[in-house]
N, C-alpha and C. Protein backbone atom coordinates (compact mmCIF):
# COMPACT_ATOMS: atom_id res chain seq x y z
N UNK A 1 24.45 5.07 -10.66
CA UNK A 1 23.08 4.68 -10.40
C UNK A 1 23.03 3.83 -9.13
N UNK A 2 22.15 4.31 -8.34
CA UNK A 2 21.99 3.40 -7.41
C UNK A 2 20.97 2.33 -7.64
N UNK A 3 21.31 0.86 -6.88
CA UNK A 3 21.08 -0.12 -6.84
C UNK A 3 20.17 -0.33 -5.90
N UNK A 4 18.53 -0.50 -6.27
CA UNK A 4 17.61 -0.76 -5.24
C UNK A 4 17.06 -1.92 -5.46
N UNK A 5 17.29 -2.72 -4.69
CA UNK A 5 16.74 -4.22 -4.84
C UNK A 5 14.98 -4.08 -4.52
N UNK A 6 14.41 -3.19 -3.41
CA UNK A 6 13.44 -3.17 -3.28
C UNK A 6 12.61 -2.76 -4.04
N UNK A 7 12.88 -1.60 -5.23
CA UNK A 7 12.20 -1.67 -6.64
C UNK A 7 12.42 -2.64 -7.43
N UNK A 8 13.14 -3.39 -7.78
CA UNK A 8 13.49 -4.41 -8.24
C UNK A 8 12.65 -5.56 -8.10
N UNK A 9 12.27 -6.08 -6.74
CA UNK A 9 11.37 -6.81 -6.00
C UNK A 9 10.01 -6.71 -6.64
N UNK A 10 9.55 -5.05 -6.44
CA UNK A 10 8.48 -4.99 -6.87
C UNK A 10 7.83 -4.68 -8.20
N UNK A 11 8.92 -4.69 -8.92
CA UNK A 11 8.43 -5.18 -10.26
C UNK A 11 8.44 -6.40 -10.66
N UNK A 12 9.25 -7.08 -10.33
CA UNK A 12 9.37 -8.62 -10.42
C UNK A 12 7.75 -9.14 -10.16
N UNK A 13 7.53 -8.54 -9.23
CA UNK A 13 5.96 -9.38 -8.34
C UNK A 13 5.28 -8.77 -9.14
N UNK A 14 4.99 -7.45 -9.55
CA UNK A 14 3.72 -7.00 -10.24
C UNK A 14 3.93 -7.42 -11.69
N UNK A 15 4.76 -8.03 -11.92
CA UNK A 15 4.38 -8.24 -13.59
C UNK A 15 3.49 -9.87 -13.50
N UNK A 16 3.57 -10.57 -12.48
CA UNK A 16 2.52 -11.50 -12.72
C UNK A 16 1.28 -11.41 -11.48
N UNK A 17 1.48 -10.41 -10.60
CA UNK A 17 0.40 -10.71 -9.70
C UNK A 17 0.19 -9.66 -8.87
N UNK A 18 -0.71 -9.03 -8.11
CA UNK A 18 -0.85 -7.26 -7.63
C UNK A 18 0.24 -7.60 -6.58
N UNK A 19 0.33 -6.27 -5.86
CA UNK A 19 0.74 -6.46 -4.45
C UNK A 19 0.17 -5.55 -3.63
N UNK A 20 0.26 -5.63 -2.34
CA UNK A 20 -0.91 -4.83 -1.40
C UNK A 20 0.13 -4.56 -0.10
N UNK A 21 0.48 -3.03 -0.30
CA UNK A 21 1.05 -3.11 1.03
C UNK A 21 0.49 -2.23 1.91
N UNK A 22 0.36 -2.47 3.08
CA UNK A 22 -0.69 -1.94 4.15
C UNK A 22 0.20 -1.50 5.56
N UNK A 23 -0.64 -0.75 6.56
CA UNK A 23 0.64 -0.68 7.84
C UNK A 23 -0.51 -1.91 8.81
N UNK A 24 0.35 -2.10 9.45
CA UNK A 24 -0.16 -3.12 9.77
C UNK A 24 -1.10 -3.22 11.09
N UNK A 25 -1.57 -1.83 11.70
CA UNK A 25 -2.94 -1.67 12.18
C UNK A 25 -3.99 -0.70 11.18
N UNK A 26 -4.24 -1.40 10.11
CA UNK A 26 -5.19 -0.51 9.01
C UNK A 26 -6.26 -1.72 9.81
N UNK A 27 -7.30 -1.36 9.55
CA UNK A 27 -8.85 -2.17 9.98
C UNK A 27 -8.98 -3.17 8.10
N UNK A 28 -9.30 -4.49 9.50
CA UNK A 28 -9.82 -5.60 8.13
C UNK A 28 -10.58 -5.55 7.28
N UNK A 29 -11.35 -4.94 7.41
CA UNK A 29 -12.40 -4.11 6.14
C UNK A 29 -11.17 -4.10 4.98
N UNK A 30 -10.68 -2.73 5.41
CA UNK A 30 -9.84 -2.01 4.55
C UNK A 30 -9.00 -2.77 3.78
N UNK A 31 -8.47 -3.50 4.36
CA UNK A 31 -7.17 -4.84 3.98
C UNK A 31 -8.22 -5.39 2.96
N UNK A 32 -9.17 -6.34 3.07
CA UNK A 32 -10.01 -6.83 2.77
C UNK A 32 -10.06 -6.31 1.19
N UNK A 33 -11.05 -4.88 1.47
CA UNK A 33 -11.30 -4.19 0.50
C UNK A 33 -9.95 -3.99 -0.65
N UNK A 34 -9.25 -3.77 -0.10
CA UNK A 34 -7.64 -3.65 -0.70
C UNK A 34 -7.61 -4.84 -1.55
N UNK A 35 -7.44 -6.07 -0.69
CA UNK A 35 -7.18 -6.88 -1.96
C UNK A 35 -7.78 -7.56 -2.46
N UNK A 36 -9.43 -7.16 -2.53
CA UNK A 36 -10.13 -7.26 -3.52
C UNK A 36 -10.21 -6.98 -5.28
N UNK A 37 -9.55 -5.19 -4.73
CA UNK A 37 -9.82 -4.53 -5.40
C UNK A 37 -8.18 -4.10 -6.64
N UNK A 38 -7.51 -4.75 -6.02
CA UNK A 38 -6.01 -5.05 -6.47
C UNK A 38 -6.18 -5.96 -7.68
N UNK A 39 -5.51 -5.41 -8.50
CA UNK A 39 -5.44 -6.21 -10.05
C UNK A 39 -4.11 -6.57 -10.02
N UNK A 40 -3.67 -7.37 -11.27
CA UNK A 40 -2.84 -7.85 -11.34
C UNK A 40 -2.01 -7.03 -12.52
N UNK A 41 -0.66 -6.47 -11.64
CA UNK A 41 0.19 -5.86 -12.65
C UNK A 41 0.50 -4.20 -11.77
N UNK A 42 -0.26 -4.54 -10.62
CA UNK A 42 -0.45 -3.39 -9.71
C UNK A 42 0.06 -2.91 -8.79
N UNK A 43 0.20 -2.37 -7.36
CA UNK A 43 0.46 -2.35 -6.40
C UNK A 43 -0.66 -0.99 -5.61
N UNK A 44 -1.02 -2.04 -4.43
CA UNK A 44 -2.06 -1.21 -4.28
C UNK A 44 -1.46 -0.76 -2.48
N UNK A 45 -1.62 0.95 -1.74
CA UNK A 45 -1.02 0.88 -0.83
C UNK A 45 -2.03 1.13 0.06
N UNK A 46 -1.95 0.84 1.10
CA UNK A 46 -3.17 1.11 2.04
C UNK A 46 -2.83 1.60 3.96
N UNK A 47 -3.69 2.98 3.80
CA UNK A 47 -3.05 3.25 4.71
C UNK A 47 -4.03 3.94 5.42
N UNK A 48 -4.84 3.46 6.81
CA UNK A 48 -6.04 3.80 6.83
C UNK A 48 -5.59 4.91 8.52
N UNK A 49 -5.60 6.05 7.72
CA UNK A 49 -4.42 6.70 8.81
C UNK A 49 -5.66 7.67 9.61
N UNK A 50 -6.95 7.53 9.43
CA UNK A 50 -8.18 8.21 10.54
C UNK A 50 -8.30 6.92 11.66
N UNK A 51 -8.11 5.91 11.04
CA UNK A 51 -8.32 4.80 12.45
C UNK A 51 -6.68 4.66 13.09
N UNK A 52 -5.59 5.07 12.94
CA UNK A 52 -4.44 4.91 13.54
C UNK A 52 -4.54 5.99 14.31
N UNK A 53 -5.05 7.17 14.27
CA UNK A 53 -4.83 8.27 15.11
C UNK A 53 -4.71 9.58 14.76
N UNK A 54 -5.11 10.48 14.96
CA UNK A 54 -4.63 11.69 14.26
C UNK A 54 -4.24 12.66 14.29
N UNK A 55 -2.75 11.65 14.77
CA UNK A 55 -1.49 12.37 15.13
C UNK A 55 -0.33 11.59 13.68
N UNK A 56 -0.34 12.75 12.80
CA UNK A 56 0.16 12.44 11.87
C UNK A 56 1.75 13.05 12.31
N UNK A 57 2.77 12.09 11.57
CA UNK A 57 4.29 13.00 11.30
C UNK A 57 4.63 13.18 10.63
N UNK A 58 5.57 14.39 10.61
CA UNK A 58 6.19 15.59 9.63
C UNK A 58 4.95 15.84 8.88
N UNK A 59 3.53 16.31 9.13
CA UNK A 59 3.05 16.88 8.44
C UNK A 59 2.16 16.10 7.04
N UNK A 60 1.86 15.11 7.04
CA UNK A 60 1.71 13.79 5.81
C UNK A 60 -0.23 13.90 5.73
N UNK A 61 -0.34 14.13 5.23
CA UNK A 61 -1.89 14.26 4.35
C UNK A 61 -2.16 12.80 4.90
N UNK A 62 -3.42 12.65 5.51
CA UNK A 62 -4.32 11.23 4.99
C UNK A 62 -4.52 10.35 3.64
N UNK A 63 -4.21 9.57 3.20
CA UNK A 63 -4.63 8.63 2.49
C UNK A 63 -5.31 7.45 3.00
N UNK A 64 -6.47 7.10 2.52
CA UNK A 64 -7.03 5.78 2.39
C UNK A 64 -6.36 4.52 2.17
N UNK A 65 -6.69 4.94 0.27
CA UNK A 65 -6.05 3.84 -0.17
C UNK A 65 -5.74 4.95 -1.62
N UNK A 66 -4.38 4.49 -1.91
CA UNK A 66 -3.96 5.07 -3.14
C UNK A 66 -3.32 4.01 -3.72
N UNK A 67 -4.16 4.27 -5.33
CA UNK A 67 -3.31 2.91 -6.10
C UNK A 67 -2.36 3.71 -6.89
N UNK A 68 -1.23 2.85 -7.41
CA UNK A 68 -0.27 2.86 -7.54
C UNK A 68 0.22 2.71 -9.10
């Protein structure tokens, strides 16, 4: 079995509090809206990929925001 600390991490955090991970030119709205709307026990991802450009790679569908 492999050993992933970064799942590990994020269960640790969502069992007492959401988490919100975003790229980090998504528009403040969105962020905003994100962790509003983030509960606790969650992980909410946000990825506001019509305002980054739309020049997507390898082919990757748009998402908004998909919770988790």
């Amino acid at each position: 079995m492999i050993h992933c600390p970064e799942k590990e991490r994020e269960k640790l955090i969502t069992q007492r509090y959401s988490l919100v991970r975003f790229h980090h030119q998504i528009s403040l709205e969105t962020l905003f809206n994100g962790i509003l709307q983030a509960k606790p026990g969650t992980m909410v991802k946000l990825y506001d990929l019509e305002q980054l450009g739309k020049k997507i790679p390898f082919n990757i569908n748009p998402l908004n925001a998909q919770m988790a």
